[in-house]
Every structure is written in structure tokens, then in C-alpha cells.
C-alpha atoms as a PDB file:
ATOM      1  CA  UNK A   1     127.703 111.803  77.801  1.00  0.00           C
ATOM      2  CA  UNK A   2     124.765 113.254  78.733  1.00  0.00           C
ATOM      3  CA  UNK A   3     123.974 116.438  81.221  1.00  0.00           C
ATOM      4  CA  UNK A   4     122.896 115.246  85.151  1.00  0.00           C
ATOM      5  CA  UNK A   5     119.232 116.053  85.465  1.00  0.00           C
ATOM      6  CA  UNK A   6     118.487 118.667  88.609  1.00  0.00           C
ATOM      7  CA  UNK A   7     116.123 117.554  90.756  1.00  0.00           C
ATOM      8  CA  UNK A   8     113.584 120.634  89.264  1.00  0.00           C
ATOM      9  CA  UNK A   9     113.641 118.307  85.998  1.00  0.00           C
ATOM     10  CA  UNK A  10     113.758 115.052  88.308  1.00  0.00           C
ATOM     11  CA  UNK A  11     110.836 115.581  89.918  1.00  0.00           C
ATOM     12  CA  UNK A  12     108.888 116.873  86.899  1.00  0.00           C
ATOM     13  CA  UNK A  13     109.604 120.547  86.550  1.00  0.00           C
ATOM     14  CA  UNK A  14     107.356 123.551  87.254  1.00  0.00           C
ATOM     15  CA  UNK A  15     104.141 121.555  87.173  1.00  0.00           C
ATOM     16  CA  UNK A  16     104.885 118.915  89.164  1.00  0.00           C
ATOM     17  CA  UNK A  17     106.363 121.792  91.861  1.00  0.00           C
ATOM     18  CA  UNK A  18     103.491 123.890  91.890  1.00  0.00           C
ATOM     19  CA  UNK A  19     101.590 120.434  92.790  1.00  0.00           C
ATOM     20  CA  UNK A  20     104.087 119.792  95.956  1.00  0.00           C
ATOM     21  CA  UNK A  21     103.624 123.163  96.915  1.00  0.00           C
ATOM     22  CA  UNK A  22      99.659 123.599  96.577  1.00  0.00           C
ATOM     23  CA  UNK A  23      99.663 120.062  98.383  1.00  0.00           C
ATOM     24  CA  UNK A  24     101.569 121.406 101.524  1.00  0.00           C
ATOM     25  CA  UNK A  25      99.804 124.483 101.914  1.00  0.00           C
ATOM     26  CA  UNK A  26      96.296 122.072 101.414  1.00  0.00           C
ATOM     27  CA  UNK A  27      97.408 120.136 104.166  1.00  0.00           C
ATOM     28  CA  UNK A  28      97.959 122.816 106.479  1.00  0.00           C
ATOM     29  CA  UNK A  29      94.692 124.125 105.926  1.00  0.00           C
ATOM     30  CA  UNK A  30      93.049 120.631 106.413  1.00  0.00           C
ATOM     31  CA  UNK A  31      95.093 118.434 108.832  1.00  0.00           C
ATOM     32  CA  UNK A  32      95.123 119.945 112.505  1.00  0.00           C
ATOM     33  CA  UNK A  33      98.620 118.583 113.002  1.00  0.00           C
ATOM     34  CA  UNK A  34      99.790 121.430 110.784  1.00  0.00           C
ATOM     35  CA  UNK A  35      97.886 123.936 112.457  1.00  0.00           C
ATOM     36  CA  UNK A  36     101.404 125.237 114.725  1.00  0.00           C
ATOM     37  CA  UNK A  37     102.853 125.662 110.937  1.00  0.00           C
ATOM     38  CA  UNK A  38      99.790 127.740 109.629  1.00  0.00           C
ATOM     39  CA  UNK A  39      99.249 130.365 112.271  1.00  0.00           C
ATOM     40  CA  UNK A  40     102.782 131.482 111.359  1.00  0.00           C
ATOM     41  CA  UNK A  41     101.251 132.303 107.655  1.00  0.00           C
ATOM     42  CA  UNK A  42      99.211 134.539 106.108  1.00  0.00           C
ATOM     43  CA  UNK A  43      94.914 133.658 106.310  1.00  0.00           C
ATOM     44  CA  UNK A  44      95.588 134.603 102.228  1.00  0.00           C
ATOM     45  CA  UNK A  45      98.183 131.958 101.314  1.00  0.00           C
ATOM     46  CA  UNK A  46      98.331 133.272  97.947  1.00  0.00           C
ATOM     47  CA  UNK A  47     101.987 134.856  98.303  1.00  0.00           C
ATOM     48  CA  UNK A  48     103.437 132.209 100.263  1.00  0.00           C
ATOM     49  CA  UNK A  49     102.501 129.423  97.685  1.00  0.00           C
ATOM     50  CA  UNK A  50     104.341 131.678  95.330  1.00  0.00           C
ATOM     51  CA  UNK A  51     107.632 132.337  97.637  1.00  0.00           C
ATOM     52  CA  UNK A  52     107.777 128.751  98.357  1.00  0.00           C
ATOM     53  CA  UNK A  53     107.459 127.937  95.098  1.00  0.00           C
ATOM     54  CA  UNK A  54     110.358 130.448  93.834  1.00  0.00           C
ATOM     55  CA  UNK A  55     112.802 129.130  96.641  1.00  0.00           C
ATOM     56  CA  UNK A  56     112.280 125.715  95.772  1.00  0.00           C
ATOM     57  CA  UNK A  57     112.839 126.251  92.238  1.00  0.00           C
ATOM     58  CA  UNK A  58     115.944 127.737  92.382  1.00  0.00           C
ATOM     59  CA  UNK A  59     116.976 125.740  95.341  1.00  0.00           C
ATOM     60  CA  UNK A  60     116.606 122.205  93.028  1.00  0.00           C
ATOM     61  CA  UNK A  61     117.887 124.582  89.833  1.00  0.00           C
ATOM     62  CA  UNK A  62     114.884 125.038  88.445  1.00  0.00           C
ATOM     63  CA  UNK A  63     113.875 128.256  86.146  1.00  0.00           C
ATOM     64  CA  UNK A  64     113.441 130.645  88.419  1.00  0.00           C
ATOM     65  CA  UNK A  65     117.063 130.145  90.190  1.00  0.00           C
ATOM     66  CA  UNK A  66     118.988 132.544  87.459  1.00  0.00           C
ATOM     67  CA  UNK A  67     117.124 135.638  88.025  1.00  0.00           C
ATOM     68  CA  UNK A  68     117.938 135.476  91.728  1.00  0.00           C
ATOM     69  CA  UNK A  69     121.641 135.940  91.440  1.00  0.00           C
ATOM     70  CA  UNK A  70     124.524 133.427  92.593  1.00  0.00           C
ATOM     71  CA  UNK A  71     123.924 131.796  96.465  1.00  0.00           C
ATOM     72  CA  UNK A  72     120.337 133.216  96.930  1.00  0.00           C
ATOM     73  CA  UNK A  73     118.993 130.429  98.514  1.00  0.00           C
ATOM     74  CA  UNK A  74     121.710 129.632 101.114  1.00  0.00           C
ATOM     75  CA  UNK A  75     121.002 133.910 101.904  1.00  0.00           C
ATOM     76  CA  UNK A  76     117.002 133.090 101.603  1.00  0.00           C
ATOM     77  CA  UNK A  77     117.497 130.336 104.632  1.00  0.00           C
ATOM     78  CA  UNK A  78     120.206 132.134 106.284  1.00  0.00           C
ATOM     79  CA  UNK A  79     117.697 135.184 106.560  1.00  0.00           C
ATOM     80  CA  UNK A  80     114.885 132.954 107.915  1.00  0.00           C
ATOM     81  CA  UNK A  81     116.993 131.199 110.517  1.00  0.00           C
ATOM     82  CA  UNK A  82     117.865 134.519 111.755  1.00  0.00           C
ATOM     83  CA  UNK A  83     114.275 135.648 111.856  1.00  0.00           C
ATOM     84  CA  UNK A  84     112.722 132.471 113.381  1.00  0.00           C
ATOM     85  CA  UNK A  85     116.070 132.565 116.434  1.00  0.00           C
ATOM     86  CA  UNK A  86     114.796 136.540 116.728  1.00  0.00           C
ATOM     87  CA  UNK A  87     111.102 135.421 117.687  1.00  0.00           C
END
């Protein structure tokens, strides 16, 4: 019997992620529908790209989701619900 694949490896792993990510962050620099998503980042989108990239890692158990610690993504969107209802 063999292991069930994560959907980190499903999708391609950590090249395939860093494409989905880059892609998103592309679009909401080009496409003006996405423009109420980008003025809540960064002009620099350097360190988003990267956070994104770490949450959804660990979020589909990818690499990164060990060094985190157990739960950290259900904390990650917990915090971020509370920040966007505190706006």
C-alpha cells in the first residue's frame, strides 16, 4: 500500500508553488481587478511572495510545514482574521 500524496507533492512540490505564488502576485500587479487586493501589500512584494509561499507549504504539507510547529496554519489564519475584523 502506498503513502497518500499531499497536495504539496500533488500539485508538483516547491517549484510548481513558487509558480502559483509568483503568478498571483503577477496578476495583482497587472490586472486592475486585483488592485483592492494589492494596496493592502507591500509596493516591494518580495516578503509577501515568501510568506505566502511558507503558509501554503505547510498548509498542503509541504517542506516547510515541520519547522513551524503542530497547528501553525489554523493560528497563521486565525491571526489574520482577527487582524482584517480589527481594520
Amino acid at each position: 500500500m502506498s503513502a497518500q500524496q499531499t497536495t504539496y507533492e500533488l500539485i508538483g512540490g516547491a517549484e510548481k508553488l513558487r509558480e502559483l505564488v509568483d503568478r498571483f502576485y503577477d496578476l495583482m500587479d497587472l490586472e486592475e481587478g486585483y488592485q483592492g487586493i494589492r494596496v493592502m501589500h507591500p509596493a516591494d512584494l518580495s516578503t509577501s511572495r515568501e510568506k505566502l509561499y511558507m503558509f501554503l507549504s505547510g498548509w498542503m504539507s509541504g517542506s516547510d510545514s515541520s519547522t513551524r510547529g503542530p497547528n501553525w496554519t489554523d493560528r497563521w489564519c486565525i491571526c489574520c482574521s482577527a487582524r482584517s475584523t480589527a481594520e
